[in-house]
Protein backbone atom coordinates (compact mmCIF):
# COMPACT_ATOMS: atom_id res chain seq x y z
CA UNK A 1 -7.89 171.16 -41.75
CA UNK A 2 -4.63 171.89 -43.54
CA UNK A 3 -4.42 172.40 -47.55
CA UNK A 4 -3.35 168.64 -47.52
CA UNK A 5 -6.24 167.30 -45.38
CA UNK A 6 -8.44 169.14 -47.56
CA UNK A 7 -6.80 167.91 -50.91
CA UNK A 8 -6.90 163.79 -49.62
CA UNK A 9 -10.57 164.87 -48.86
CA UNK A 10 -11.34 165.87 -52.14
CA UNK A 11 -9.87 163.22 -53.89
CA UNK A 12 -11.80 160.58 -51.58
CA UNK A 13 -8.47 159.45 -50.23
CA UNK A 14 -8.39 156.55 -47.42
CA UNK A 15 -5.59 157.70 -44.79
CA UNK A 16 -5.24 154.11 -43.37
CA UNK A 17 -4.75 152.61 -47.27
CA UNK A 18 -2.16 155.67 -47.77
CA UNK A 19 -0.56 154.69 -44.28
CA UNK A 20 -0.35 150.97 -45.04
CA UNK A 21 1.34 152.35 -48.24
CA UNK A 22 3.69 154.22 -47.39
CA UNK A 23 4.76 153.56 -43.61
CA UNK A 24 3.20 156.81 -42.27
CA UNK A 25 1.42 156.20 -39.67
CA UNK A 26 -1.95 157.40 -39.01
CA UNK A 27 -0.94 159.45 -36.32
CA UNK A 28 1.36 161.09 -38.58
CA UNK A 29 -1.21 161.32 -41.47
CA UNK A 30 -3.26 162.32 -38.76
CA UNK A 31 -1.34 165.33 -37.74
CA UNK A 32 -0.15 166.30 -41.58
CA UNK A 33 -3.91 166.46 -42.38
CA UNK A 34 -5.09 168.27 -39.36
CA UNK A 35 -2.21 170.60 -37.93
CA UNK A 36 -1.64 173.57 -39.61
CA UNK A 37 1.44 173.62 -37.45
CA UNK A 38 2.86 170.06 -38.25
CA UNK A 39 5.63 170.75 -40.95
CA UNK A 40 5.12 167.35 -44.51
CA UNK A 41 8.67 166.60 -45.29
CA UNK A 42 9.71 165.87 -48.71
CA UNK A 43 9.98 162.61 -48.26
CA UNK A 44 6.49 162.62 -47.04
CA UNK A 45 5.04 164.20 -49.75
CA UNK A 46 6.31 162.45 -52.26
CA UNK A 47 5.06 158.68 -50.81
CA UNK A 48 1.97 160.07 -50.49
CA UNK A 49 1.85 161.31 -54.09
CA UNK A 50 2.74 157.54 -55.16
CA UNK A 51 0.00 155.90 -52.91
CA UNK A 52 -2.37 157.83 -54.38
CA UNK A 53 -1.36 157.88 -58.06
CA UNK A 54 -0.75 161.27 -58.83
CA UNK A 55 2.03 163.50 -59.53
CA UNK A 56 4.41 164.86 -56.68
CA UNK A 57 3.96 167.97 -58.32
CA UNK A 58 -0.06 168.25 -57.78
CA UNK A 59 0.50 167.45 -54.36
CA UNK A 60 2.96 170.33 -53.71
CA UNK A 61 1.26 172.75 -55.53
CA UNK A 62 -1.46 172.45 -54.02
CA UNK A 63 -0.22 172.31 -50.38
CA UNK A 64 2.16 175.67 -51.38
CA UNK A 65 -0.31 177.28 -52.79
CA UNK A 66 -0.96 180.24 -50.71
CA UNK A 67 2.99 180.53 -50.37
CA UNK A 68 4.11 184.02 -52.23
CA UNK A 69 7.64 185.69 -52.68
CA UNK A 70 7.76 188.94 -51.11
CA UNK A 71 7.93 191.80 -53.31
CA UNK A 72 10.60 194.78 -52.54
């Protein structure tokens, strides 16, 4: 499960009210949740955030936050 699957899990999200929400379809949401692989686009993100009534913000630091700058 990827950092978002696991953050719509703990906030007892319902994919299929997020995709009737936003126009994501579940296949998509599917994928985003799932694929470590599958790349959430801004645009993405942020709809999300809305359906589910928190800040863009929470969303993306939580789905970055294993992302580092590299030292030198």
């Amino acid at each position: 499960m990827t950092e978002l699957g696991l953050f719509l899990s703990k906030k007892s999200v319902n994919r299929s009210d997020v995709s009737r929400k936003t126009g994501i379809s579940k296949t998509r949401l599917s994928e985003l949740t799932n694929n470590a692989s599958t790349k959430l686009r801004a645009d993405e993100l942020y709809l999300i955030a809305l359906a589910i009534d928190v800040e863009p913000c929470e969303v993306l630091k939580e789905v970055c936050k294993n992302l580092k700058i590299r030292m030198e």
